[in-house]
C-alpha atoms as a PDB file:
ATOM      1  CA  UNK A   1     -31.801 -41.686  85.402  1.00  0.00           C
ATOM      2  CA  UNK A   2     -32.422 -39.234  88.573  1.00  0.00           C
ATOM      3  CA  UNK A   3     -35.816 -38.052  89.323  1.00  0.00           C
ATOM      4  CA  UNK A   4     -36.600 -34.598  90.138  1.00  0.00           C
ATOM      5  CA  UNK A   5     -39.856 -33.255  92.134  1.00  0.00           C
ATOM      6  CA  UNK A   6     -42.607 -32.349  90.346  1.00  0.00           C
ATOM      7  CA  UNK A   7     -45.154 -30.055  92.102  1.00  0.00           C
ATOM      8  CA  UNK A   8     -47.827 -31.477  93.647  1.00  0.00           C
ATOM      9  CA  UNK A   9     -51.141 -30.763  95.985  1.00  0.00           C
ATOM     10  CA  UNK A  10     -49.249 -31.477  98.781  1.00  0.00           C
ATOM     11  CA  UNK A  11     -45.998 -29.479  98.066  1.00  0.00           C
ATOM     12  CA  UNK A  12     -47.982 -26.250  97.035  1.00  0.00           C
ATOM     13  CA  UNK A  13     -49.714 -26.422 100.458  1.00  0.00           C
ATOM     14  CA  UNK A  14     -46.094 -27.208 101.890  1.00  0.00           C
ATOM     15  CA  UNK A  15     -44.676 -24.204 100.011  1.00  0.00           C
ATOM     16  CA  UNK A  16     -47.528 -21.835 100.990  1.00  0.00           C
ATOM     17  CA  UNK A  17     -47.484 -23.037 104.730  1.00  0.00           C
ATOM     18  CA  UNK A  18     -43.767 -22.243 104.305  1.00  0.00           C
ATOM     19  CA  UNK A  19     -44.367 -18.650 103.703  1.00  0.00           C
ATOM     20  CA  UNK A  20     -47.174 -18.154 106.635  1.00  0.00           C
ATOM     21  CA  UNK A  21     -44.420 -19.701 108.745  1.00  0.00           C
ATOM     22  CA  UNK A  22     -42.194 -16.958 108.027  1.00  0.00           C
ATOM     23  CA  UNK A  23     -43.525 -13.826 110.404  1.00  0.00           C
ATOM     24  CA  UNK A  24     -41.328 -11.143 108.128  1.00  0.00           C
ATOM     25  CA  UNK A  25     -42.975 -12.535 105.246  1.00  0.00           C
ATOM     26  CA  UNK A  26     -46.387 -12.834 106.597  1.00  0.00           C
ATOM     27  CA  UNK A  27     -45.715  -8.532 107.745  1.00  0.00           C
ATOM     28  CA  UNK A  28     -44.472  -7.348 104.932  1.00  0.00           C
ATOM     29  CA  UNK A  29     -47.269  -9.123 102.879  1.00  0.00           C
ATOM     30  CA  UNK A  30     -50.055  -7.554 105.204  1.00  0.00           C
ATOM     31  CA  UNK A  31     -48.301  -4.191 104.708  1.00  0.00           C
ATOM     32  CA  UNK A  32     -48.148  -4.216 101.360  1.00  0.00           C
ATOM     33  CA  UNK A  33     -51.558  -5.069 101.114  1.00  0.00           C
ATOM     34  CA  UNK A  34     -52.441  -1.881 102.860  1.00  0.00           C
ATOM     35  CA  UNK A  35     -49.802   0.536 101.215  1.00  0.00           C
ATOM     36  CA  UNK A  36     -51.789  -1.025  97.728  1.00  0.00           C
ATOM     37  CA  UNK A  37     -55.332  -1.066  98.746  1.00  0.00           C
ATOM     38  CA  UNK A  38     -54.411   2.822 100.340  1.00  0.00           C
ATOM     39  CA  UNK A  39     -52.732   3.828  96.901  1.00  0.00           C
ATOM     40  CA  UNK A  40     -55.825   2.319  94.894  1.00  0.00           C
ATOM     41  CA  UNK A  41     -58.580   3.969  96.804  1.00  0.00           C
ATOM     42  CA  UNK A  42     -56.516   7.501  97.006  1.00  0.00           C
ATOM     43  CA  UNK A  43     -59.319   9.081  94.999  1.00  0.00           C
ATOM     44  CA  UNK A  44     -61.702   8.020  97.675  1.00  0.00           C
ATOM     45  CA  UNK A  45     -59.862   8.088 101.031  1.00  0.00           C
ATOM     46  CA  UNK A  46     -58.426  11.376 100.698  1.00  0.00           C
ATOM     47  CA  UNK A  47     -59.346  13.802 102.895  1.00  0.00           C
ATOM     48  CA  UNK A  48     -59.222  16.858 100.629  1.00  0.00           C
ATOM     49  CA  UNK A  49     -58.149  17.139  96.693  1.00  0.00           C
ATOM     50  CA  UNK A  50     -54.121  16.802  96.203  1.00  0.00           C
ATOM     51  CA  UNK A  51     -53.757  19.766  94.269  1.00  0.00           C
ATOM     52  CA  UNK A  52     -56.460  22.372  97.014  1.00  0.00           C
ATOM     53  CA  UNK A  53     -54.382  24.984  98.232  1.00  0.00           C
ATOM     54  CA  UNK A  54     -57.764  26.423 100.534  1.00  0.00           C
ATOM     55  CA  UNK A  55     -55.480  25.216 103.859  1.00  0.00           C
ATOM     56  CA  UNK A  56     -53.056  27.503 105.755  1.00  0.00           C
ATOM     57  CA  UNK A  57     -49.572  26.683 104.895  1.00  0.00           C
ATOM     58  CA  UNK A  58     -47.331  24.558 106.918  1.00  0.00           C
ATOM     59  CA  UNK A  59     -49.968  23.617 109.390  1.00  0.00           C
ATOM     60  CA  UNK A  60     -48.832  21.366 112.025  1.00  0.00           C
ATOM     61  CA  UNK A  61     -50.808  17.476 112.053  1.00  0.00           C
ATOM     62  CA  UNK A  62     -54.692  17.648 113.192  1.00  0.00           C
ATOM     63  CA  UNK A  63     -57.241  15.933 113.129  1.00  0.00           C
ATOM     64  CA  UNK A  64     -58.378  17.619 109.631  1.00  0.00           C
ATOM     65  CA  UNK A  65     -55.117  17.192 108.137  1.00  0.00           C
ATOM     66  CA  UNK A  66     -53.244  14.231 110.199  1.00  0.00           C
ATOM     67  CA  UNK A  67     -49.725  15.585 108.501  1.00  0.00           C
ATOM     68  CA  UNK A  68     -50.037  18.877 108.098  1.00  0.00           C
ATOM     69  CA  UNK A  69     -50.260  21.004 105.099  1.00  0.00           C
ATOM     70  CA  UNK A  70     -47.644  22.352 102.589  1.00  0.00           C
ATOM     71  CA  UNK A  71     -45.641  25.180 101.589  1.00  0.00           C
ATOM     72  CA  UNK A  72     -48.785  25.979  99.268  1.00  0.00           C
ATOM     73  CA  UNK A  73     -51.532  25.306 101.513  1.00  0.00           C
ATOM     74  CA  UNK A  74     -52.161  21.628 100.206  1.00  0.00           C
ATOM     75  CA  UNK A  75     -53.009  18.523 102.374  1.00  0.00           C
ATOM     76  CA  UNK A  76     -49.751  16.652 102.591  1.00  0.00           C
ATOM     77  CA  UNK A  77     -51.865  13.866 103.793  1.00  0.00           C
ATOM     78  CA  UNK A  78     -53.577  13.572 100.453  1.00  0.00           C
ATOM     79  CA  UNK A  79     -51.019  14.376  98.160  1.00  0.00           C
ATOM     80  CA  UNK A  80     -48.894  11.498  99.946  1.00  0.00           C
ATOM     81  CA  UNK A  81     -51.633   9.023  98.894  1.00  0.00           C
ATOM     82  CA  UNK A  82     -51.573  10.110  95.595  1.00  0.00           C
ATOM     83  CA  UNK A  83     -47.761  10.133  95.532  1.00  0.00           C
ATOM     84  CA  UNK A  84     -47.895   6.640  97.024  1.00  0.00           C
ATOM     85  CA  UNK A  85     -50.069   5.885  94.253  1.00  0.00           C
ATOM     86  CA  UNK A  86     -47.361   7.150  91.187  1.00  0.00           C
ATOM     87  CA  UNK A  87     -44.666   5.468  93.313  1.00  0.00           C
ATOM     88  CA  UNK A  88     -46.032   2.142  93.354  1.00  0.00           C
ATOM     89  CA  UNK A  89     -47.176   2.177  90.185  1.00  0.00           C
ATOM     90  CA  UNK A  90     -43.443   2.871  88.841  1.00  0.00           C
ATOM     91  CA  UNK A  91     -42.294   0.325  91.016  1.00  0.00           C
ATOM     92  CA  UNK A  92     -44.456  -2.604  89.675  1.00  0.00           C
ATOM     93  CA  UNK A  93     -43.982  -1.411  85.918  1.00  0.00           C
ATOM     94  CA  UNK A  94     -40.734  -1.194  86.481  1.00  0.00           C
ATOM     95  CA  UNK A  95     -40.294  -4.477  88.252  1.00  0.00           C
ATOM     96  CA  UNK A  96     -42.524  -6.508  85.229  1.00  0.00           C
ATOM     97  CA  UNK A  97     -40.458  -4.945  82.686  1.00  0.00           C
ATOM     98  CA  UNK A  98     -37.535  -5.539  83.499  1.00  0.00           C
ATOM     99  CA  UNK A  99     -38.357  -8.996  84.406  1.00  0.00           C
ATOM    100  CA  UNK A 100     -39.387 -10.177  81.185  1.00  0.00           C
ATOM    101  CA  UNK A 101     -36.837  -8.477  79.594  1.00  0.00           C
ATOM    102  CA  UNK A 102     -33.768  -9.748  81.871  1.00  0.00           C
ATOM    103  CA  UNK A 103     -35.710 -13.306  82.244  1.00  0.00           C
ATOM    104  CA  UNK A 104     -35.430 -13.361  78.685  1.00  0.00           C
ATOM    105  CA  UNK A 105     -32.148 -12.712  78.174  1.00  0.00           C
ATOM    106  CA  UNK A 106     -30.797 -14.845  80.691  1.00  0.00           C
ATOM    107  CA  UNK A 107     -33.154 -17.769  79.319  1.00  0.00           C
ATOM    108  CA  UNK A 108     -31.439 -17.903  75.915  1.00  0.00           C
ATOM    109  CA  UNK A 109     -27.979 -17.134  77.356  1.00  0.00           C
ATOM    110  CA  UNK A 110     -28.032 -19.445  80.266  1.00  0.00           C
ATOM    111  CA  UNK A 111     -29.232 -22.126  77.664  1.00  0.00           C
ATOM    112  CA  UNK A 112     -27.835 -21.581  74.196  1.00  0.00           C
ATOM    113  CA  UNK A 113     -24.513 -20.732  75.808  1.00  0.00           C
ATOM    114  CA  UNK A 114     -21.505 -20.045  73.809  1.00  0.00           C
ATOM    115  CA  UNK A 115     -21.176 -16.551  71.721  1.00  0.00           C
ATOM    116  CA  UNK A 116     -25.343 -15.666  72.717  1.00  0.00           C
ATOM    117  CA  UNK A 117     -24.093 -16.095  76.279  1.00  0.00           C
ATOM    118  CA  UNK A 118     -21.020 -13.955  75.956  1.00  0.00           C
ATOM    119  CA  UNK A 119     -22.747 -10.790  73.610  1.00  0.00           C
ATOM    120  CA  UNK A 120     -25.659 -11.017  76.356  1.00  0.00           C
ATOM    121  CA  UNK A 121     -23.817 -11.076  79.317  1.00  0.00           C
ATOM    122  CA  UNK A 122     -21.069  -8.058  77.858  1.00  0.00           C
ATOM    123  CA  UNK A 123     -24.218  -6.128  77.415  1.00  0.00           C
ATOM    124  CA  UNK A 124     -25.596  -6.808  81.075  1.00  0.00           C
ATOM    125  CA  UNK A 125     -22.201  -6.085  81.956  1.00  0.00           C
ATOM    126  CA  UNK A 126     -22.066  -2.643  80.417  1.00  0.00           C
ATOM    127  CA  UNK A 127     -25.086  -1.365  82.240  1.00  0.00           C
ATOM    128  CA  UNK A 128     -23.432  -2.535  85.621  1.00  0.00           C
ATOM    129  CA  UNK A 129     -20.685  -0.625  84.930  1.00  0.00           C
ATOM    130  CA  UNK A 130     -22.456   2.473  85.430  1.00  0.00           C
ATOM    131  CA  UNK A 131     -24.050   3.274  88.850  1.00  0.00           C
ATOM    132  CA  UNK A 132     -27.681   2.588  88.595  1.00  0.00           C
ATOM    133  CA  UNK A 133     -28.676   6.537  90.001  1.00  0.00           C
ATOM    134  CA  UNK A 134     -26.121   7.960  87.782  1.00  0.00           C
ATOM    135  CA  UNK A 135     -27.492   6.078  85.050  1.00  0.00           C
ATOM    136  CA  UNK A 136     -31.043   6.690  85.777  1.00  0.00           C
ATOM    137  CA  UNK A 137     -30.774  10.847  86.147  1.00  0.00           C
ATOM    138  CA  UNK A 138     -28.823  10.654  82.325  1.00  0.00           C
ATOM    139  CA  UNK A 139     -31.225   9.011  80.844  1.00  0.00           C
ATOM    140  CA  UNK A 140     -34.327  10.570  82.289  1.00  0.00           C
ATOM    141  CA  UNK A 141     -32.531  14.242  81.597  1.00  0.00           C
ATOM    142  CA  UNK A 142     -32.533  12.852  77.773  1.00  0.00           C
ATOM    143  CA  UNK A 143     -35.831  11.912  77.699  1.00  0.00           C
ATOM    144  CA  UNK A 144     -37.198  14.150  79.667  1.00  0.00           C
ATOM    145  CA  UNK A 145     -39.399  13.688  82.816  1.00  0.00           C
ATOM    146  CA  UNK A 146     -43.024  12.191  83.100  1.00  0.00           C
ATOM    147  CA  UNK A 147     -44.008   8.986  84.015  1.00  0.00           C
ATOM    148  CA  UNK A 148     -43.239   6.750  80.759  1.00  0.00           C
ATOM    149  CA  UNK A 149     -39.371   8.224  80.401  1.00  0.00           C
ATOM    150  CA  UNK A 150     -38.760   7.142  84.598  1.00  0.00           C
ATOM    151  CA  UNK A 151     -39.994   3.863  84.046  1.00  0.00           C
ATOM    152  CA  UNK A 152     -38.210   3.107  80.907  1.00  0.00           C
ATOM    153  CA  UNK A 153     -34.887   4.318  82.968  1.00  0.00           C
ATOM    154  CA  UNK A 154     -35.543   2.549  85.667  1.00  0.00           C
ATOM    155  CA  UNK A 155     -35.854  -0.607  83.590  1.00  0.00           C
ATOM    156  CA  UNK A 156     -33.148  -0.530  81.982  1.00  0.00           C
ATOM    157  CA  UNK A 157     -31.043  -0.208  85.250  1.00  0.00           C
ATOM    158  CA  UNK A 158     -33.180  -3.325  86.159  1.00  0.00           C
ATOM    159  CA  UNK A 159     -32.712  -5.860  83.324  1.00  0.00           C
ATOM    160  CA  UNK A 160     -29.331  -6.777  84.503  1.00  0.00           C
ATOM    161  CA  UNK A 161     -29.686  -8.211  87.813  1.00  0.00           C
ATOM    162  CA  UNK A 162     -32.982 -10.877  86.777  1.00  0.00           C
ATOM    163  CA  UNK A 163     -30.626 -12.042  83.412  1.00  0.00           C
ATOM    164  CA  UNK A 164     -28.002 -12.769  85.581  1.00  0.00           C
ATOM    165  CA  UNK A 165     -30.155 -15.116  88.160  1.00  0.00           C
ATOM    166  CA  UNK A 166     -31.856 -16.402  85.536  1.00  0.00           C
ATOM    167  CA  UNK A 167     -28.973 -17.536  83.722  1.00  0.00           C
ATOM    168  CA  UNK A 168     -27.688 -18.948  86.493  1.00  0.00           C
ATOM    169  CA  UNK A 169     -30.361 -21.089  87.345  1.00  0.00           C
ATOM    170  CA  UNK A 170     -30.356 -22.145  83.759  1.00  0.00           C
ATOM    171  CA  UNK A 171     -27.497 -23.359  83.835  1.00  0.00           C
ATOM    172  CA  UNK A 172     -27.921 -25.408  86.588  1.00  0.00           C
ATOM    173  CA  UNK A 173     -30.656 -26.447  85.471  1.00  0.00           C
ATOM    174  CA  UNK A 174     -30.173 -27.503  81.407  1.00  0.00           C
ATOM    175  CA  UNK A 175     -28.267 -30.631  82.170  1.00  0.00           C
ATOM    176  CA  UNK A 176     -30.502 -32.048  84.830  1.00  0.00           C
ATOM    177  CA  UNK A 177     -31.762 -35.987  83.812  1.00  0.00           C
ATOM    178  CA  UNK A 178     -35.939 -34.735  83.060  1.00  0.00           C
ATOM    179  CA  UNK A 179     -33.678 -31.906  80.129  1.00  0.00           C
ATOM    180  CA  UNK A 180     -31.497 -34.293  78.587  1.00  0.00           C
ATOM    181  CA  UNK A 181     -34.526 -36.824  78.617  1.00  0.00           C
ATOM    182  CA  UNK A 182     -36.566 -34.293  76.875  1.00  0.00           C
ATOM    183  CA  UNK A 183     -33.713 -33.359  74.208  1.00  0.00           C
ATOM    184  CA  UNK A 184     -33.294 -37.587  73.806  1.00  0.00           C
ATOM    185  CA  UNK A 185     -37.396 -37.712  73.458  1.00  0.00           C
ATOM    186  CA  UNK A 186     -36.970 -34.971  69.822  1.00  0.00           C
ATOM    187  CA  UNK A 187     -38.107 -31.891  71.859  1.00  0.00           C
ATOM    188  CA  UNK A 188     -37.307 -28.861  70.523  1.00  0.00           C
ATOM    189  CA  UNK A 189     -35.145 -26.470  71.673  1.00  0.00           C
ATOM    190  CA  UNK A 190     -37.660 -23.730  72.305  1.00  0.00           C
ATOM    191  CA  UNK A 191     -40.429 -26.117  73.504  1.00  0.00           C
ATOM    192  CA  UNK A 192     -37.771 -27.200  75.763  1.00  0.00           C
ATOM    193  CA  UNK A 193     -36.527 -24.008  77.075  1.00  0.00           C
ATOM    194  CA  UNK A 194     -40.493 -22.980  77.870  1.00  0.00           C
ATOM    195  CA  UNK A 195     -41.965 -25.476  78.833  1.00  0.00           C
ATOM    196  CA  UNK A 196     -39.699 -26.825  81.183  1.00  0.00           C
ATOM    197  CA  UNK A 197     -36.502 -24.982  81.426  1.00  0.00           C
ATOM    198  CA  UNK A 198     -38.592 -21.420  82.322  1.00  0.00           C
ATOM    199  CA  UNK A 199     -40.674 -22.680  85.150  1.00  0.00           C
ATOM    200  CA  UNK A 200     -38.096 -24.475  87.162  1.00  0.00           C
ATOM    201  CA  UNK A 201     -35.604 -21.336  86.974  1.00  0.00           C
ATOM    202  CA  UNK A 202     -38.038 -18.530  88.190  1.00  0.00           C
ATOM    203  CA  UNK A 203     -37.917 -18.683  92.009  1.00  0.00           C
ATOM    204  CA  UNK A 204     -34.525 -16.550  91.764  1.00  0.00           C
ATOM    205  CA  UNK A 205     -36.679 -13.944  89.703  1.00  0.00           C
ATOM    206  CA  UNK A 206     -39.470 -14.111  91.459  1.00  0.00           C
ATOM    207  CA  UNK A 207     -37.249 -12.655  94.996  1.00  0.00           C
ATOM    208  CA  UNK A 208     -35.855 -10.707  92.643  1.00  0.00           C
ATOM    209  CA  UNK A 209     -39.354  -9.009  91.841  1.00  0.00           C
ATOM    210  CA  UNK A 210     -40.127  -7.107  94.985  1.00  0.00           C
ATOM    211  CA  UNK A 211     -36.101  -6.308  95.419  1.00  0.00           C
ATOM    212  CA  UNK A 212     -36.506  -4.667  91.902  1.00  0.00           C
ATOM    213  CA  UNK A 213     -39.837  -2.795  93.121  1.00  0.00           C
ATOM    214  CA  UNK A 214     -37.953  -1.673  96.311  1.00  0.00           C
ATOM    215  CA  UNK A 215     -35.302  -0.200  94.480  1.00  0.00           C
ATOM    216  CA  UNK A 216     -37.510   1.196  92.196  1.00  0.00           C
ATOM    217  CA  UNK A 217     -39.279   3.470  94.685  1.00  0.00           C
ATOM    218  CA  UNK A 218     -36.030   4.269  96.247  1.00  0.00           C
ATOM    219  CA  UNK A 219     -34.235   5.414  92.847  1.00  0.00           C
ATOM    220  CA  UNK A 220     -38.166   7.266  91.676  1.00  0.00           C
ATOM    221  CA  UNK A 221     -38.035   9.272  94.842  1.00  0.00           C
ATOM    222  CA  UNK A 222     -34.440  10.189  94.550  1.00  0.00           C
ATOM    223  CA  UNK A 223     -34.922  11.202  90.710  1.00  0.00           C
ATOM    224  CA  UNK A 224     -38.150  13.151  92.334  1.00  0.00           C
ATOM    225  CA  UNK A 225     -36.429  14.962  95.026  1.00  0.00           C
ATOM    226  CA  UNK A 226     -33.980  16.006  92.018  1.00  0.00           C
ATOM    227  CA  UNK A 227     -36.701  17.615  90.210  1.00  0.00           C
ATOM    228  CA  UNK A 228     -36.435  14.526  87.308  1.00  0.00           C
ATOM    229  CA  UNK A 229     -39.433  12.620  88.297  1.00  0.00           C
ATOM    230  CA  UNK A 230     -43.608  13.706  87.873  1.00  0.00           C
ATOM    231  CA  UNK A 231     -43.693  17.308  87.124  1.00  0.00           C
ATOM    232  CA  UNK A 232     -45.368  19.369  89.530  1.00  0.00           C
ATOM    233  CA  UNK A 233     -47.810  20.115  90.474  1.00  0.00           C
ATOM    234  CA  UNK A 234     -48.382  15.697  90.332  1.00  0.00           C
ATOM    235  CA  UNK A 235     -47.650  14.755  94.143  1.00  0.00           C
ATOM    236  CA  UNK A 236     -44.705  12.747  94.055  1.00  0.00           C
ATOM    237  CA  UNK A 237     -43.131  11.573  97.603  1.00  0.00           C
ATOM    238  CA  UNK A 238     -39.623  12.759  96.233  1.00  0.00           C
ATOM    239  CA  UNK A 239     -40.539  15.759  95.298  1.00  0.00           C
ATOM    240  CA  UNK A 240     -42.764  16.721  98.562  1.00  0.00           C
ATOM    241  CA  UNK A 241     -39.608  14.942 100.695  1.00  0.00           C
ATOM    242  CA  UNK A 242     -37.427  17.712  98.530  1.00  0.00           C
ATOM    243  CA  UNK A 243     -39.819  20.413  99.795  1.00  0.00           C
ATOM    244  CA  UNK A 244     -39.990  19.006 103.307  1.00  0.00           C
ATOM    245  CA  UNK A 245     -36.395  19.778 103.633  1.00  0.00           C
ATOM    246  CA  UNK A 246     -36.589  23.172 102.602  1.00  0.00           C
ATOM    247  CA  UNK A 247     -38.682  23.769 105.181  1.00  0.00           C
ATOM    248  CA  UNK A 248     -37.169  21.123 107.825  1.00  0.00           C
ATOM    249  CA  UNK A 249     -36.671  24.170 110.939  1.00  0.00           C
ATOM    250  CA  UNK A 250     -40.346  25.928 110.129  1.00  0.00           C
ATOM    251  CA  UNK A 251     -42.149  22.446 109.902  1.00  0.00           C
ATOM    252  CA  UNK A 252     -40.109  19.627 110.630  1.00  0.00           C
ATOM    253  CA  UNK A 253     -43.123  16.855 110.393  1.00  0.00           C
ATOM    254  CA  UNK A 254     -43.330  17.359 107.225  1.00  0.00           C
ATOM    255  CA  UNK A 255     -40.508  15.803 105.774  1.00  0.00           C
ATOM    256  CA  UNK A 256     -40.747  13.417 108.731  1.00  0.00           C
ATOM    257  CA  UNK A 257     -44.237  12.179 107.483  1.00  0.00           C
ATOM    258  CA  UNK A 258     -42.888  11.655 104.097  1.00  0.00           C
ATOM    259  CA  UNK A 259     -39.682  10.149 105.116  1.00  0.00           C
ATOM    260  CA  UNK A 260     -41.549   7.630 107.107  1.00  0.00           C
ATOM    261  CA  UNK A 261     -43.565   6.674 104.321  1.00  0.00           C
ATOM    262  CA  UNK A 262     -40.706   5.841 102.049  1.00  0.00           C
ATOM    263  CA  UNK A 263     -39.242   3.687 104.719  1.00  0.00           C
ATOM    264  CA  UNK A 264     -42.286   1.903 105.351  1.00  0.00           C
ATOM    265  CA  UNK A 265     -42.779   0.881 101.804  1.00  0.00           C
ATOM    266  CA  UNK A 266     -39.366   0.008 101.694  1.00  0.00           C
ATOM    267  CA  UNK A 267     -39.478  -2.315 104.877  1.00  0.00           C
ATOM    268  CA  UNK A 268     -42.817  -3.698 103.675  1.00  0.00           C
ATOM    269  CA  UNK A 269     -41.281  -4.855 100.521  1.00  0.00           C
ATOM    270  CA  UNK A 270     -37.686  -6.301 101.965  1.00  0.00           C
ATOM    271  CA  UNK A 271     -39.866  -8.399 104.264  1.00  0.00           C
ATOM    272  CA  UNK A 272     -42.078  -9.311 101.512  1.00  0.00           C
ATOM    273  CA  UNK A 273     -38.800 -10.267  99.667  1.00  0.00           C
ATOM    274  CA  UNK A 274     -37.404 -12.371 102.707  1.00  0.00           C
ATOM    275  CA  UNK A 275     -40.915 -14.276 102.912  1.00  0.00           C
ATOM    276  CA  UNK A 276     -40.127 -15.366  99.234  1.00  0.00           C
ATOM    277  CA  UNK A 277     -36.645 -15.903  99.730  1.00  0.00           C
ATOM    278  CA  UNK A 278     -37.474 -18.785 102.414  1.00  0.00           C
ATOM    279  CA  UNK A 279     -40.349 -19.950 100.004  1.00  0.00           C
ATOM    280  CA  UNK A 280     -38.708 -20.218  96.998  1.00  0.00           C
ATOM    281  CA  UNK A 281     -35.362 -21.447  98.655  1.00  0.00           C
ATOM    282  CA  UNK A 282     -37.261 -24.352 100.084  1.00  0.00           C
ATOM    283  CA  UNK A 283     -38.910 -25.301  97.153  1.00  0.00           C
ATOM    284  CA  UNK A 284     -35.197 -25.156  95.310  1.00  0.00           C
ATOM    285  CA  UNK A 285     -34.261 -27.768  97.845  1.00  0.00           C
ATOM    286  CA  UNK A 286     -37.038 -30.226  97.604  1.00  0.00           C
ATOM    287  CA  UNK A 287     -36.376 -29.704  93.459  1.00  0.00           C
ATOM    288  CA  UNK A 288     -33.133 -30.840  93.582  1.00  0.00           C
ATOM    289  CA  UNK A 289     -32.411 -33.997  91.011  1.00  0.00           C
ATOM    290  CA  UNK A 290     -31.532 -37.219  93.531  1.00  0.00           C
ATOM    291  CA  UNK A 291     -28.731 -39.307  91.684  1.00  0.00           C
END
């Protein structure tokens, strides 16, 4: 029978010493980081009170307001930390939902196989088949905006892609010499499929994690700038990005400000994502069953 690797002390150092060794990872960790611990301590950090409307409108960056102020007199400043804060907090609900959900799915299709395979992956299919925005703005204009209809939207769009690398790795994985073993030894098919099958199939889902987040603040601030995300007068970077281009020739730094924030969130997490990639890919590698 083949052996497979089994984590050890020395691979976990080897894995994490794998992911310091990768600079984009190592960034986009140490940004993140920041974007969080800046989102978290909003409350505290901000300068002035989102929702104050005391300021001048549409004054340019100072020292007292370092990008500006609003169409309403409000720190933009502020209200992007507090925006940040909604965003990120879709992003990772989203991202954990849909993960165990699409995990899930692809578990008991990737293993079970046969008709559970093909009803599973006909239903995955279906939600491809629409675009994910298009998708997201009908179902949010169903239920209705706020913060629990956007992340249930945004999940669903989301399931799809973690069942599909999960069940791939399942099935890659189900017939490897440590399974059969285990099926030989009277283990049961759920024991089986948790205990051993689960952990040795994640690395796909855990990449696909902080893609999922990523795309989660892209699609949140594009449902925002529509007017289907947070209601006003909650900041939302969407939203504010919507009102920056209104007023893009009177004060361009505003949507500028909030554009650049988007992107840098956006980097942060596709460099978090590569970091993984290389981490998890290498550990997918050493895993591999030697005949």
């Amino acid at each position: 029978m083949g052996r497979c690797w089994v984590p050890s002390r020395g691979s976990t150092v080897r894995r994490s010493a794998g992911f310091r060794g990768s600079r984009a990872g190592t960034l986009g960790a140490g940004l993140m980081a920041v974007l969080l611990l800046s989102s978290l301590l909003a409350p505290w950090i901000a300068p002035h009170a989102p929702l104050d409307q005391s300021f001048g409108i549409l004054q340019q960056p100072s020292l007292s307001h370092p990008f500006g102020t609003d169409e309403l007199g409000r720190d933009v400043f502020s209200r992007v930390l507090h925006g940040l804060r909604a965003s990120l907090l879709v992003a990772v609900a989203t991202a954990v939902l849909a993960g165990l959900v699409g995990v899930f799915l692809g578990l008991i299709a990737g293993y079970l196989g046969g008709w559970v395979d093909a009803v599973v992956m006909r239903l995955m299919d279906m939600v491809l088949a629409f675009p994910a925005m298009l998708l997201a703005v009908v179902m949010v204009a169903v239920m209705g905006g706020g913060l629990v209809p956007l992340i249930i939207a945004l999940t669903v769009v989301g399931v799809p892609p973690y069942a599909r690398l999960t069940r791939a790795a399942v099935i890659s994985i189900r017939e490897r010499g440590y399974v059969t073993a285990q099926r030989a030894a009277g283990a049961s098919t759920p024991d089986i499929m948790a205990r051993t099958v689960l952990p040795n199939s994640l690395g796909g889902a855990a990449v696909q994690f902080v893609v999922a987040a990523s795309t989660a603040v892209l699609t949140e601030s594009g449902l925002s700038f529509l007017g289907l995300g947070l209601p006003p007068p909650n900041p939302a970077l969407g939203a504010m990005l919507a009102a920056g281009n209104d007023n893009l020739f009177i004060a361009p730094w505003y949507a500028l400000a909030i554009g650049l924030v988007i992107t840098v969130v956006v980097v942060a997490l596709d460099l978090l994502g590569s970091g993984l990639q290389r981490q998890f890919g290498a550990a997918a590698r050493r895993s591999a069953v030697v005949a």
